[in-house]
Each structure stands twice: as C-alpha cells, then as structure tokens.
PDB file of N, CA and C in Angstrom:
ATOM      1  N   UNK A   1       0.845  -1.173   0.000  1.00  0.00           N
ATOM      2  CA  UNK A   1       0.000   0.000   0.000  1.00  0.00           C
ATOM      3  C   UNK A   1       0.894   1.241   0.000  1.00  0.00           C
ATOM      4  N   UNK A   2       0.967   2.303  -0.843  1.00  0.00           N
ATOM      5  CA  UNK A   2       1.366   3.314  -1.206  1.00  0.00           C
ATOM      6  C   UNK A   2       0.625   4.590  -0.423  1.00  0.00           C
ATOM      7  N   UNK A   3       0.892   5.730  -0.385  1.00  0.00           N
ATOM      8  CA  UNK A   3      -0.033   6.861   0.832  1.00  0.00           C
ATOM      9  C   UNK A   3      -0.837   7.159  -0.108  1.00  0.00           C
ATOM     10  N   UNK A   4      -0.954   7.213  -1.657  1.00  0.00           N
ATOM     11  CA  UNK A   4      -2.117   7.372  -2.035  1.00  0.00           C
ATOM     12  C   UNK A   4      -3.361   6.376  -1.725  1.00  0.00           C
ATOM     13  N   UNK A   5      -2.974   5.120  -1.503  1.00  0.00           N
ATOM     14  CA  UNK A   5      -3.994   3.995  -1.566  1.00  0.00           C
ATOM     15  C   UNK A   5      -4.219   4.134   0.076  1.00  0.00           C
ATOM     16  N   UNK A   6      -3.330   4.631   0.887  1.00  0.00           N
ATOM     17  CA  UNK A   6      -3.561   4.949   2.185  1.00  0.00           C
ATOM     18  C   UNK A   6      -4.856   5.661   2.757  1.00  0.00           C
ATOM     19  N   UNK A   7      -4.082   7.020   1.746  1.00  0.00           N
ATOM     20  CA  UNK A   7      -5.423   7.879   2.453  1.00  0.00           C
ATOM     21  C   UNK A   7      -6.458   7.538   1.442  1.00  0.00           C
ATOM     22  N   UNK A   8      -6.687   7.013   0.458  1.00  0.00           N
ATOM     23  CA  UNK A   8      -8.228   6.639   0.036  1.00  0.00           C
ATOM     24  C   UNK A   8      -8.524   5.798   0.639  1.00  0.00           C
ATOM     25  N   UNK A   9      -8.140   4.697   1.490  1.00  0.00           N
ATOM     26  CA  UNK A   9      -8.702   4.265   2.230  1.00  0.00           C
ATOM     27  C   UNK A   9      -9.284   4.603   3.344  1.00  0.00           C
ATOM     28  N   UNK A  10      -8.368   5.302   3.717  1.00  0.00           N
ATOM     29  CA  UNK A  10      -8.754   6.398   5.068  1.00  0.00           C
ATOM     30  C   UNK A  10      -9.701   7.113   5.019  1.00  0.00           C
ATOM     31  N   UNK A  11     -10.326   8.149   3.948  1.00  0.00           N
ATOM     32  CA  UNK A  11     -11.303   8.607   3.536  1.00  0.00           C
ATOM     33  C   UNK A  11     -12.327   7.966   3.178  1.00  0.00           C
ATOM     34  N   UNK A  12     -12.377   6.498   2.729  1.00  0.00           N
ATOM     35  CA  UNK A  12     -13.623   5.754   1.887  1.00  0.00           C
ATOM     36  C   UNK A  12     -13.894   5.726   3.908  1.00  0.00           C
ATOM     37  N   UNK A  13     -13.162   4.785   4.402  1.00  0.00           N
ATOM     38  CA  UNK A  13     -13.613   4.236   5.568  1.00  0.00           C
ATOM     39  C   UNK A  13     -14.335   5.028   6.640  1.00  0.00           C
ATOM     40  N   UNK A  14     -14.025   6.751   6.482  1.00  0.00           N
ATOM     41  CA  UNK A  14     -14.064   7.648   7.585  1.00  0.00           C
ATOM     42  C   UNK A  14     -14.572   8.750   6.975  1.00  0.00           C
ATOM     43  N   UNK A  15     -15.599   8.375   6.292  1.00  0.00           N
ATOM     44  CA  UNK A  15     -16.219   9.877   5.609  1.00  0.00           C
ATOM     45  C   UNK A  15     -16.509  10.878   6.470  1.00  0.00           C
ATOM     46  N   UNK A  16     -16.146  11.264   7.250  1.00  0.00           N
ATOM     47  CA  UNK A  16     -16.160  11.894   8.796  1.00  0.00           C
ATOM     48  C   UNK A  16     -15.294  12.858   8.761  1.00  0.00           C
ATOM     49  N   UNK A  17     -13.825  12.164   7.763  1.00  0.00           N
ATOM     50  CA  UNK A  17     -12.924  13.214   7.173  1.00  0.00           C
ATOM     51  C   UNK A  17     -12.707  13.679   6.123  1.00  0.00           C
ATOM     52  N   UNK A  18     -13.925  13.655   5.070  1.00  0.00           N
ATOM     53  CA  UNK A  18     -13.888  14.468   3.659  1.00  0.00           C
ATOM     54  C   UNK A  18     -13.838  15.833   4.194  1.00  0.00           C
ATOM     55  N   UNK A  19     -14.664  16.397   4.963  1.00  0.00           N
ATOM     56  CA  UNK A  19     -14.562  18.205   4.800  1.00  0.00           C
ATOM     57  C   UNK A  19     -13.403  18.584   5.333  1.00  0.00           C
ATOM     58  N   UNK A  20     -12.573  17.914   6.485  1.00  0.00           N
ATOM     59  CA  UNK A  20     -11.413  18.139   6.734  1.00  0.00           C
ATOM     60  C   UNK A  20     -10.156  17.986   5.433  1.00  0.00           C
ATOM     61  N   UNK A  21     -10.534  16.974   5.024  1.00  0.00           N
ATOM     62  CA  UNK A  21      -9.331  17.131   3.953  1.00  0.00           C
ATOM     63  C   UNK A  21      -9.504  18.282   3.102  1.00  0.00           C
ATOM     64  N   UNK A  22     -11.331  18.320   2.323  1.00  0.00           N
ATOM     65  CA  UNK A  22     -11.764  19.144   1.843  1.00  0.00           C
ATOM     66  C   UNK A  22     -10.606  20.873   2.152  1.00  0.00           C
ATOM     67  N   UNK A  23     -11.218  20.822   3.586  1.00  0.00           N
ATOM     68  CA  UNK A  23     -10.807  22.793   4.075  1.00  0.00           C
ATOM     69  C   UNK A  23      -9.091  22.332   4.106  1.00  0.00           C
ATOM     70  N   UNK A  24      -8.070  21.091   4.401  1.00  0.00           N
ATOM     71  CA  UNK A  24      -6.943  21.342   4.241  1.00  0.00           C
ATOM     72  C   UNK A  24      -6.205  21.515   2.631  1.00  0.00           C
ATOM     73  N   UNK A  25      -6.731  20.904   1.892  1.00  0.00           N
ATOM     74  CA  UNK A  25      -6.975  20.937   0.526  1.00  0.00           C
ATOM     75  C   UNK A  25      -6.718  22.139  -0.122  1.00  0.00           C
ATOM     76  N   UNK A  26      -7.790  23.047   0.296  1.00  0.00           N
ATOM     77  CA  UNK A  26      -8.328  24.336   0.257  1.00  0.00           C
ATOM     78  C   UNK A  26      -7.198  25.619   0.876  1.00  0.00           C
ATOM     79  N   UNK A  27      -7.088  25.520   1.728  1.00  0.00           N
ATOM     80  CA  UNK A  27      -6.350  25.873   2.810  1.00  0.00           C
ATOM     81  C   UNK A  27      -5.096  26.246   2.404  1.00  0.00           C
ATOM     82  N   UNK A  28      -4.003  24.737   2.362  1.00  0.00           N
ATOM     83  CA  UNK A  28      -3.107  24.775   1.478  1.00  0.00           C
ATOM     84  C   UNK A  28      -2.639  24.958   0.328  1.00  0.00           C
ATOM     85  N   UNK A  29      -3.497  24.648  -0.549  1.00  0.00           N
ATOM     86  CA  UNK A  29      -3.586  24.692  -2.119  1.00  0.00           C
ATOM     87  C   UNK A  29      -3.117  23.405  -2.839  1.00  0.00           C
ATOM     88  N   UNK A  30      -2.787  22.541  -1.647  1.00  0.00           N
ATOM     89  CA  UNK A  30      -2.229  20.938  -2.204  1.00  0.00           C
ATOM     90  C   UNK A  30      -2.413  20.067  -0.513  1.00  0.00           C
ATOM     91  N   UNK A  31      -2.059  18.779  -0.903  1.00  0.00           N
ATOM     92  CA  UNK A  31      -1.939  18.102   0.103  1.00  0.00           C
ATOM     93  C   UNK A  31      -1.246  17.813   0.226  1.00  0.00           C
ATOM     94  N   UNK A  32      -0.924  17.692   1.616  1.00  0.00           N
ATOM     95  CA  UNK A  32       0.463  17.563   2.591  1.00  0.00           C
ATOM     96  C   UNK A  32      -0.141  16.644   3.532  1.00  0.00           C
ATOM     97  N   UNK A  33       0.594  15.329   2.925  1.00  0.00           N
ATOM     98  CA  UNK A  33      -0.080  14.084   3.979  1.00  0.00           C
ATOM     99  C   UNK A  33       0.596  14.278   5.409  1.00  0.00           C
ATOM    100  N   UNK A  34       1.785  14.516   5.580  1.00  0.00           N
ATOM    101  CA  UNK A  34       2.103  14.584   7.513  1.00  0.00           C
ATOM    102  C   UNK A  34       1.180  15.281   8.305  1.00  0.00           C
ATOM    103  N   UNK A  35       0.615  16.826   7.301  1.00  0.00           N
ATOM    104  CA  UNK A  35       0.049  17.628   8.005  1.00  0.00           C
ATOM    105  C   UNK A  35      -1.401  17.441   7.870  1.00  0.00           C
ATOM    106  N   UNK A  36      -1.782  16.583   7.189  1.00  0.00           N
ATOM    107  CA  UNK A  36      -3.456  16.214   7.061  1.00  0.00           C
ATOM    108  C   UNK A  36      -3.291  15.033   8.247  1.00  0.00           C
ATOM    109  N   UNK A  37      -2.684  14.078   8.225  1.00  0.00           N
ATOM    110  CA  UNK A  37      -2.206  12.935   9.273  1.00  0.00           C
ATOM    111  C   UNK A  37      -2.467  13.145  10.309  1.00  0.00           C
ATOM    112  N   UNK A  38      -1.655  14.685  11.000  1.00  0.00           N
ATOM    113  CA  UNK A  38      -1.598  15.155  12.422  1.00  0.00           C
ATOM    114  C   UNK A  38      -2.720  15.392  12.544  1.00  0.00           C
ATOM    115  N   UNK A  39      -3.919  16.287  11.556  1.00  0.00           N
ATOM    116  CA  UNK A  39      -5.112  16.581  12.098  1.00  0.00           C
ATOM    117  C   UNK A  39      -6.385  15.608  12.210  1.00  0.00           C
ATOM    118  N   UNK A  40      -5.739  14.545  11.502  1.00  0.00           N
ATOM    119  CA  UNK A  40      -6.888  13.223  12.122  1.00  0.00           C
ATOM    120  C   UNK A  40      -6.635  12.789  13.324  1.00  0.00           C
ATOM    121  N   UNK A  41      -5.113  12.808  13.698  1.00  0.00           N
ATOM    122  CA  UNK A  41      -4.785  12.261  14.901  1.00  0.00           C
ATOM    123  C   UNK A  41      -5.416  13.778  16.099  1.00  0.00           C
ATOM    124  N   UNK A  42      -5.317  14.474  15.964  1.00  0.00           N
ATOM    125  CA  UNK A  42      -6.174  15.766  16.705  1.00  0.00           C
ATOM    126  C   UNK A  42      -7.712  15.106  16.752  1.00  0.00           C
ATOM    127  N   UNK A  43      -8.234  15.347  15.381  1.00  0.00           N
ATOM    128  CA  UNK A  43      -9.734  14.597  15.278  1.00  0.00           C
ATOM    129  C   UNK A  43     -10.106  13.651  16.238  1.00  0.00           C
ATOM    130  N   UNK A  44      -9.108  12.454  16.202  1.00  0.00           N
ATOM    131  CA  UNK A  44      -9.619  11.325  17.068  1.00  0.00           C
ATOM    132  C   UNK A  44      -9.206  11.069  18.417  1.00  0.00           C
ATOM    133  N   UNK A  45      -7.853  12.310  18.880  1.00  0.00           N
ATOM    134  CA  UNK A  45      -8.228  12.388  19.877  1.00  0.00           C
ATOM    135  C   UNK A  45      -9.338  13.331  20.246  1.00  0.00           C
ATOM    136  N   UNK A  46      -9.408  14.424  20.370  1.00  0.00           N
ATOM    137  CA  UNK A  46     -10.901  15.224  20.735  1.00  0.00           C
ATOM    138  C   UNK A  46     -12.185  13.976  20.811  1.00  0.00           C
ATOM    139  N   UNK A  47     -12.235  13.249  19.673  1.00  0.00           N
ATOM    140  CA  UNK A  47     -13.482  12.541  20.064  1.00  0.00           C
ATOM    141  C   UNK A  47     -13.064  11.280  20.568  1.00  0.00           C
ATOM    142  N   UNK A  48     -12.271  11.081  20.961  1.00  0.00           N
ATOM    143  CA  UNK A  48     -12.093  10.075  21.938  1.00  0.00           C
ATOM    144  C   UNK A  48     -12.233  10.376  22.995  1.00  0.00           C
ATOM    145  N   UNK A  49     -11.340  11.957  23.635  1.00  0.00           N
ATOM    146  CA  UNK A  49     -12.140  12.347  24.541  1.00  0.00           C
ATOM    147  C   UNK A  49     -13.096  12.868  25.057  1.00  0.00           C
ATOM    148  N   UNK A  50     -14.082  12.879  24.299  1.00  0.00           N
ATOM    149  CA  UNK A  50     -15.739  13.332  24.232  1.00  0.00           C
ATOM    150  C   UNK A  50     -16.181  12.479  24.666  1.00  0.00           C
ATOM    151  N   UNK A  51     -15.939  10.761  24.006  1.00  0.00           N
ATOM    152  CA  UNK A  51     -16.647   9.950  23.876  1.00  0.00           C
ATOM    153  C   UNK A  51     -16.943   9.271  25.598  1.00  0.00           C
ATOM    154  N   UNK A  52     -17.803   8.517  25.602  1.00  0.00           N
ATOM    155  CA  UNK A  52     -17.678   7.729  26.835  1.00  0.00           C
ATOM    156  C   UNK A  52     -17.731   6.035  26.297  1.00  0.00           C
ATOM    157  N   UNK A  53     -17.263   5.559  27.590  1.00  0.00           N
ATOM    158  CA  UNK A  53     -17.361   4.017  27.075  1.00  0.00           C
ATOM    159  C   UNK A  53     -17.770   3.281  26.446  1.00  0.00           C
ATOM    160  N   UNK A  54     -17.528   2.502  25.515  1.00  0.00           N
ATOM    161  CA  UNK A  54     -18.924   1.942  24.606  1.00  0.00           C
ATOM    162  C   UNK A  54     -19.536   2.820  23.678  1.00  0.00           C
ATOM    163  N   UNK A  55     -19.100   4.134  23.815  1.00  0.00           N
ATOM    164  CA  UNK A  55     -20.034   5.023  22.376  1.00  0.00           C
ATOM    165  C   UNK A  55     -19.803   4.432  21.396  1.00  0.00           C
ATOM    166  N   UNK A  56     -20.636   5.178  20.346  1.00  0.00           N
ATOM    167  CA  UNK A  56     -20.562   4.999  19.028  1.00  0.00           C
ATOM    168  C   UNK A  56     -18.778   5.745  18.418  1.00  0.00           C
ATOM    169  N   UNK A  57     -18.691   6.632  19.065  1.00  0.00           N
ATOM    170  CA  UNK A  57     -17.484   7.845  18.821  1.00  0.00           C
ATOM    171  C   UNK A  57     -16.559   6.969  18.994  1.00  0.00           C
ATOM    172  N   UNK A  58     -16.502   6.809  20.613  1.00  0.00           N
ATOM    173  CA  UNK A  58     -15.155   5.533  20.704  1.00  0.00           C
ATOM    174  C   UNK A  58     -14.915   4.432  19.711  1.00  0.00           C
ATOM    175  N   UNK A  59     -16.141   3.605  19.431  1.00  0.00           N
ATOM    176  CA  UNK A  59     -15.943   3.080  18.932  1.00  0.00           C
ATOM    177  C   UNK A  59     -15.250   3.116  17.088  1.00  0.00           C
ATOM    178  N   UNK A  60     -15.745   4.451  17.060  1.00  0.00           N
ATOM    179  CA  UNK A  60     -14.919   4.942  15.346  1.00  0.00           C
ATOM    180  C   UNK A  60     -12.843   5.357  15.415  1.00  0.00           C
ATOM    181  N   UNK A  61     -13.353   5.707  16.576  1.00  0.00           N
ATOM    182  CA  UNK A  61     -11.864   5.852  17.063  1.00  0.00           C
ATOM    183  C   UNK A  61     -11.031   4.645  16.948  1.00  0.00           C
ATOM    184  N   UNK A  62     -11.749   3.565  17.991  1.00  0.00           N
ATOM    185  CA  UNK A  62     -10.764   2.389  17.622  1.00  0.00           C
ATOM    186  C   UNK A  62     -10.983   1.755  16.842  1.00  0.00           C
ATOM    187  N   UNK A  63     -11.818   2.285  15.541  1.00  0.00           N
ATOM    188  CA  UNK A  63     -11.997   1.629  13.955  1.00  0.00           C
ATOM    189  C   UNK A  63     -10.859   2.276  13.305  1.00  0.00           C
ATOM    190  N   UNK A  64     -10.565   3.458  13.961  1.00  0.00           N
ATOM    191  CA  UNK A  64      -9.294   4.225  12.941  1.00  0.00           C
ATOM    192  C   UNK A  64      -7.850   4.079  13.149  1.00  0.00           C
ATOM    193  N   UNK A  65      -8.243   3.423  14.842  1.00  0.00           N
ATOM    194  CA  UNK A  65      -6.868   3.083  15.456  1.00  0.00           C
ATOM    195  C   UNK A  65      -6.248   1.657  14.679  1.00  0.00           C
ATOM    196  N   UNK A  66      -7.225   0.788  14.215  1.00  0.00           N
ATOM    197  CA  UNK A  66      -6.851  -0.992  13.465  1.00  0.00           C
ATOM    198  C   UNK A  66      -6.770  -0.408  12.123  1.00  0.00           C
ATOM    199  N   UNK A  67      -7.401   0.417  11.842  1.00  0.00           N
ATOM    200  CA  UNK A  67      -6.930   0.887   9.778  1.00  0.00           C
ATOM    201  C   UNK A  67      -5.807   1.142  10.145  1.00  0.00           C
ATOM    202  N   UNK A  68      -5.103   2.196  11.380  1.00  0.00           N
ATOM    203  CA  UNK A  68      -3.390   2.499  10.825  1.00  0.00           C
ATOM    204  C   UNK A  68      -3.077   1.455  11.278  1.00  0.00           C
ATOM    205  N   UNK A  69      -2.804   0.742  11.842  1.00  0.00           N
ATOM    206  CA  UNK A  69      -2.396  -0.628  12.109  1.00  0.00           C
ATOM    207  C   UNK A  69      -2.058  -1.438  11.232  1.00  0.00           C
ATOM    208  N   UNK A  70      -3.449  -1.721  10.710  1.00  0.00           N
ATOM    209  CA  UNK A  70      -3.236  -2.482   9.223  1.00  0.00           C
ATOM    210  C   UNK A  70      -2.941  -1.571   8.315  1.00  0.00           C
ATOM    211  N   UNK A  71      -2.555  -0.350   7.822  1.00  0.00           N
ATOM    212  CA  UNK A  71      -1.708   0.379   6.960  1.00  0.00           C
ATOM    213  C   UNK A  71      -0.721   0.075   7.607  1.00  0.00           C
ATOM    214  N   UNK A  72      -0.012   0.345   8.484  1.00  0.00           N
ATOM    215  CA  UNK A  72       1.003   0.565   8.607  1.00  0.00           C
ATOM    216  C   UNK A  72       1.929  -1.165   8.701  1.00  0.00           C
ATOM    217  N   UNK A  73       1.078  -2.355   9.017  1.00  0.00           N
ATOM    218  CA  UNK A  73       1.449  -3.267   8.677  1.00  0.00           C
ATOM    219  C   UNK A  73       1.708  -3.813   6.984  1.00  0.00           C
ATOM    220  N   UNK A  74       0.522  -3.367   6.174  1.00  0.00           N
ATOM    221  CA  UNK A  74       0.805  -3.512   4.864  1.00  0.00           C
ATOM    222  C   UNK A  74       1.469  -2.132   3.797  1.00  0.00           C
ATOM    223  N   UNK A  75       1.700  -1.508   4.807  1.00  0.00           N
ATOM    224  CA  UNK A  75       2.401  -0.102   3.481  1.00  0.00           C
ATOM    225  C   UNK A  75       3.663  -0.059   3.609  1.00  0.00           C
ATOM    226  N   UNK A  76       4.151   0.454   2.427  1.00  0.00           N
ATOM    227  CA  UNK A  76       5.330   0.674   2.101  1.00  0.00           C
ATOM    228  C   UNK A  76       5.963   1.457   3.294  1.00  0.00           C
ATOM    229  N   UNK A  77       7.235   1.406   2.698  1.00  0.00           N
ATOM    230  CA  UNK A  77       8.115   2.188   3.738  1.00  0.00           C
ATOM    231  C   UNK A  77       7.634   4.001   3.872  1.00  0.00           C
ATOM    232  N   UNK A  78       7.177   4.264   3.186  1.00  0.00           N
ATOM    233  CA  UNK A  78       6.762   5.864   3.038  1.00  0.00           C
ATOM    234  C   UNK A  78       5.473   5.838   3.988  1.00  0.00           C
ATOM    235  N   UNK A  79       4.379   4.913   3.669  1.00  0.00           N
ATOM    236  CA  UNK A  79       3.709   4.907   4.864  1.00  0.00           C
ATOM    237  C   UNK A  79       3.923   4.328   6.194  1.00  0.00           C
ATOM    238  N   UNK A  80       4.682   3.782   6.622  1.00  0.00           N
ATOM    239  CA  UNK A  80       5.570   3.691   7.565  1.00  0.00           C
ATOM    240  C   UNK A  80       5.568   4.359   8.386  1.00  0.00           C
ATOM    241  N   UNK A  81       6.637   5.217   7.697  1.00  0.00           N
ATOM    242  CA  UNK A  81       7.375   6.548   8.159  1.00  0.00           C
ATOM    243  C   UNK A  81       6.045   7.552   8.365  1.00  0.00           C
ATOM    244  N   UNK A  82       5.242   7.452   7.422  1.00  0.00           N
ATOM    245  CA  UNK A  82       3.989   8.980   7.867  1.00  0.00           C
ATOM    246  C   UNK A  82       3.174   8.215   8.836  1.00  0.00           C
ATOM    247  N   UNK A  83       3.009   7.156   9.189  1.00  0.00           N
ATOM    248  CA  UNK A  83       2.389   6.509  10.320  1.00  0.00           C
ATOM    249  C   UNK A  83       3.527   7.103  11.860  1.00  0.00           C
ATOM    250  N   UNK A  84       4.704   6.710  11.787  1.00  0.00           N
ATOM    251  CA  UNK A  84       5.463   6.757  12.809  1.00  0.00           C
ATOM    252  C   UNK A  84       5.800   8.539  13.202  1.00  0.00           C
ATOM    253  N   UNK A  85       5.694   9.008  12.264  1.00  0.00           N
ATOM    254  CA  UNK A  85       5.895  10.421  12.311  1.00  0.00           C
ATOM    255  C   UNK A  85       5.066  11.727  12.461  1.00  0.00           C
ATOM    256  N   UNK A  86       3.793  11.514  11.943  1.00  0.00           N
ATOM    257  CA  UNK A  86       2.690  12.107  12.035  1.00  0.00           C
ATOM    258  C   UNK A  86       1.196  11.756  12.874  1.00  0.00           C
ATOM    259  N   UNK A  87       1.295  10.024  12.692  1.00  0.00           N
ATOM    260  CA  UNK A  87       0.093   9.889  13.653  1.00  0.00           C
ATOM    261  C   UNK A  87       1.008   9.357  15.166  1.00  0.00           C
ATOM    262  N   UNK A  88       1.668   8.620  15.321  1.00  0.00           N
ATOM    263  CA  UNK A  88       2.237   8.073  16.709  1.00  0.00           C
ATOM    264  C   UNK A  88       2.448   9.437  17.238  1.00  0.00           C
ATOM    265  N   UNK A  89       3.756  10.041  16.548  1.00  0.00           N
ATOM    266  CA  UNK A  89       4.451  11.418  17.641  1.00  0.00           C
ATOM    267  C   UNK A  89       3.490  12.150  17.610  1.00  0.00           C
ATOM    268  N   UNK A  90       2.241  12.389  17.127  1.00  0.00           N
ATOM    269  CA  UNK A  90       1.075  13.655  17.414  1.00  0.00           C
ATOM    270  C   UNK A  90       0.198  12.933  18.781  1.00  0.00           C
ATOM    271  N   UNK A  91       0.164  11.853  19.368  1.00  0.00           N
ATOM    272  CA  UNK A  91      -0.903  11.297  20.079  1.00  0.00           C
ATOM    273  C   UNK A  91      -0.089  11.555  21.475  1.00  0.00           C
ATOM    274  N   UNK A  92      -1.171  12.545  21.616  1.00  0.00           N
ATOM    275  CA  UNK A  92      -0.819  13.368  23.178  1.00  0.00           C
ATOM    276  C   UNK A  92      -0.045  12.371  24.426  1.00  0.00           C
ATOM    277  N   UNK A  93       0.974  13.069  25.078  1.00  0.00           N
ATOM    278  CA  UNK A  93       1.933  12.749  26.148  1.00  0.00           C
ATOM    279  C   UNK A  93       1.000  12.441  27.230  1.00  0.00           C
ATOM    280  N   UNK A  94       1.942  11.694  28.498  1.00  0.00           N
ATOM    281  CA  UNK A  94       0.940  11.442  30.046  1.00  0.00           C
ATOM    282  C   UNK A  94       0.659  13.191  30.529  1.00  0.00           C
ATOM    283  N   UNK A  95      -0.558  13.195  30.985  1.00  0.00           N
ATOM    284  CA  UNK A  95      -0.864  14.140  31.379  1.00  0.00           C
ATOM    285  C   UNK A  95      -1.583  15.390  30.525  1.00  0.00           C
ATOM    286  N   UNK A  96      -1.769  14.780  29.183  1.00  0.00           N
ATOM    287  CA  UNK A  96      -1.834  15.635  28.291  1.00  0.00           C
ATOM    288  C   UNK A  96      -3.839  15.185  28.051  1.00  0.00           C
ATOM    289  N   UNK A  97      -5.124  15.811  27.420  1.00  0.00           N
ATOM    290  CA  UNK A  97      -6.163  15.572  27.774  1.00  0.00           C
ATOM    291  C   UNK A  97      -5.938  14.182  26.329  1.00  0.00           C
ATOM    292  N   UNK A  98      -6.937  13.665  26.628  1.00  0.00           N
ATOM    293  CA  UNK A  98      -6.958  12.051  25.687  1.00  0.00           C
ATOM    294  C   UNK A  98      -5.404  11.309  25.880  1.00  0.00           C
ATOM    295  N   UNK A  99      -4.737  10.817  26.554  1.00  0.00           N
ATOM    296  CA  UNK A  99      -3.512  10.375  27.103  1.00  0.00           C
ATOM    297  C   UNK A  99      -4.509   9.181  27.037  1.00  0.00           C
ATOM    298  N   UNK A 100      -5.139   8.944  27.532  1.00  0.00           N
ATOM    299  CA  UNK A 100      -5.491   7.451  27.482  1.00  0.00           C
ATOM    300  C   UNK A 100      -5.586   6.396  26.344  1.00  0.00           C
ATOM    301  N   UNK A 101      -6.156   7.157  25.505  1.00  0.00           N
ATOM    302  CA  UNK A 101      -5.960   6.702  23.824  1.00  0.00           C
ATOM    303  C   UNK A 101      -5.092   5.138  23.704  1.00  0.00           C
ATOM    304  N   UNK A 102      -3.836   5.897  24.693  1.00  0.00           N
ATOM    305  CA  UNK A 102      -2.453   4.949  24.018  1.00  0.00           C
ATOM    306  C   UNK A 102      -3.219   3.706  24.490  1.00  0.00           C
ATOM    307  N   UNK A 103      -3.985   3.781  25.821  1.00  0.00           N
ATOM    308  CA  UNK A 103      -4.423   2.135  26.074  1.00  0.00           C
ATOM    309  C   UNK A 103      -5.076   1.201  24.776  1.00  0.00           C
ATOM    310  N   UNK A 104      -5.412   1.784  23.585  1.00  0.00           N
ATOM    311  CA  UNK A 104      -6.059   1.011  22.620  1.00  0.00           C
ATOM    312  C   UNK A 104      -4.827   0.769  21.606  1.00  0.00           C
ATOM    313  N   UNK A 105      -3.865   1.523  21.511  1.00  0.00           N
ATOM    314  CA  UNK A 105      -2.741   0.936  20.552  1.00  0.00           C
ATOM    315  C   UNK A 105      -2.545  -0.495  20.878  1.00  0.00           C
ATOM    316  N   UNK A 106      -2.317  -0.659  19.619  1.00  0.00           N
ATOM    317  CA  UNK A 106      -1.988  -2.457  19.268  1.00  0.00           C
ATOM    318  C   UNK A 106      -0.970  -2.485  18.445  1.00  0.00           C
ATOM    319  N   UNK A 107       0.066  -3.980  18.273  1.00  0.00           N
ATOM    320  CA  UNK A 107       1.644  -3.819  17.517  1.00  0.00           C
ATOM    321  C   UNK A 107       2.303  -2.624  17.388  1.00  0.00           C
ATOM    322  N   UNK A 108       2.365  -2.404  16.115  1.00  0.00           N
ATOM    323  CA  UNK A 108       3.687  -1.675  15.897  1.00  0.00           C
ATOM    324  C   UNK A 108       2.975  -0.533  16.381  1.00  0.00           C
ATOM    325  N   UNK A 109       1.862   0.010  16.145  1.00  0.00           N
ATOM    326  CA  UNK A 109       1.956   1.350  17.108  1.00  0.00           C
ATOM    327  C   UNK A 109       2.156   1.135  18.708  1.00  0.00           C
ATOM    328  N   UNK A 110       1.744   0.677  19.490  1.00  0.00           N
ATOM    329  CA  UNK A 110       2.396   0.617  20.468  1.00  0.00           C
ATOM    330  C   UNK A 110       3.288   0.637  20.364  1.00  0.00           C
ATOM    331  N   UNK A 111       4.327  -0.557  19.861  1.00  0.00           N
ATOM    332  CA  UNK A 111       5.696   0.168  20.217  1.00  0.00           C
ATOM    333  C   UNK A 111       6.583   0.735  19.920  1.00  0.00           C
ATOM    334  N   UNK A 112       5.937   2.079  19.019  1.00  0.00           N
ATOM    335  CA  UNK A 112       6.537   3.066  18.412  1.00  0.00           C
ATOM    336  C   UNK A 112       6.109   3.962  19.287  1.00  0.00           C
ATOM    337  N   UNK A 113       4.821   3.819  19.501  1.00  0.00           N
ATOM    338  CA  UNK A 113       4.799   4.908  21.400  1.00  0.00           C
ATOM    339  C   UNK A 113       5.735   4.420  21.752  1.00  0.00           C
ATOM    340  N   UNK A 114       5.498   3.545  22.530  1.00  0.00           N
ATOM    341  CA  UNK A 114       6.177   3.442  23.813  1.00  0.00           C
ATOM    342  C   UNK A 114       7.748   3.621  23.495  1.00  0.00           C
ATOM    343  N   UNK A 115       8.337   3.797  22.263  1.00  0.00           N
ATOM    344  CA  UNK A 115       9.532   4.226  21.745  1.00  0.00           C
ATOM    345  C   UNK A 115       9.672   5.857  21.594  1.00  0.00           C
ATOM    346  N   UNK A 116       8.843   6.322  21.513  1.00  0.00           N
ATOM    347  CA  UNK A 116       9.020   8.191  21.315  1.00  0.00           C
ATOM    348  C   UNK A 116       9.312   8.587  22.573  1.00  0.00           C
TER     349      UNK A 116
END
C-alpha cells in the first residue's frame, strides 16, 4: 500500500474526514499528507475524549486506530514513516487531555509509542 492507496482508504472508511481534507486541501492549495495525518490524529483524539465508554465515537476511534495498524502493517516504507511520524508522535503525552488513547494501541503502534 502506497499513501495514495492509504489515504483513500482512510477517507472511503471515515467519511467523517472528507470536509477536513476538503478545508486542508483548500487551505493549502495541495496536500500535505504529515500535516493532514496530524489533524486526524487531533480529530480522534478530541473525540475520543468526548466519547464515553462503549459510544458509538469511541468506537470509530478504535476503527481508525486498526486501519493504521493495518496500513502501517501492509504499506510501504513511506507509509511507515507517515504513520510513525505524524500519527504516533502527534498522540498526546501522560498528562496531556486524551492520554489514554495509548491504552487502545496495538503492535507496531504501540511500540513506536512506547519508543518516542
């Protein structure tokens, strides 16, 4: 998987983030996957920490948390790297609001947290 086949997946799966890409799109005048990356990882924390146990919210969260997972298990080295660089190092520190998040990382994201 290549970051184009990335983020169309990311988008088919999470139509939640067309207007965001939409206004970064816009915004920028091109796309810049690190910096569209960081603001999903913003996105899902905020509604992770909105959400309460068992929501529907949470639960999209940790639908988005197993897509990078499985991107980042089947993509190339370029998605890799925009997995390890843009969504891991953006997912807020201890003490920071949605810190809990990290409890749902699974493989390699975990331990690319627990490596930053």
């Amino acid at each position: 998987m290549n970051e184009e086949q990335f983020f169309h997946g990311l988008l088919q799966d999470f139509p939640q983030l067309e207007s965001s890409h939409a206004e970064h799109v816009e915004f920028y005048e091109e796309f810049l996957s690190h910096v569209f990356l960081a603001d999903v990882v913003r996105w899902a924390v905020s509604l992770f920490s909105e959400a309460g146990h068992g929501s529907a919210e949470e639960a999209i969260v940790l639908r988005l948390i197993n897509f990078i997972e499985g991107a980042y298990v089947h993509g190339d080295f370029a998605v890799r790297e925009l997995i390890g660089v843009s969504f891991v190092e953006n997912l807020p520190y201890s003490g920071q609001e949605g810190f809990r998040i990290h409890e749902h990382l699974t493989g390699n994201l975990r331990r690319i947290f627990a490596e930053r």
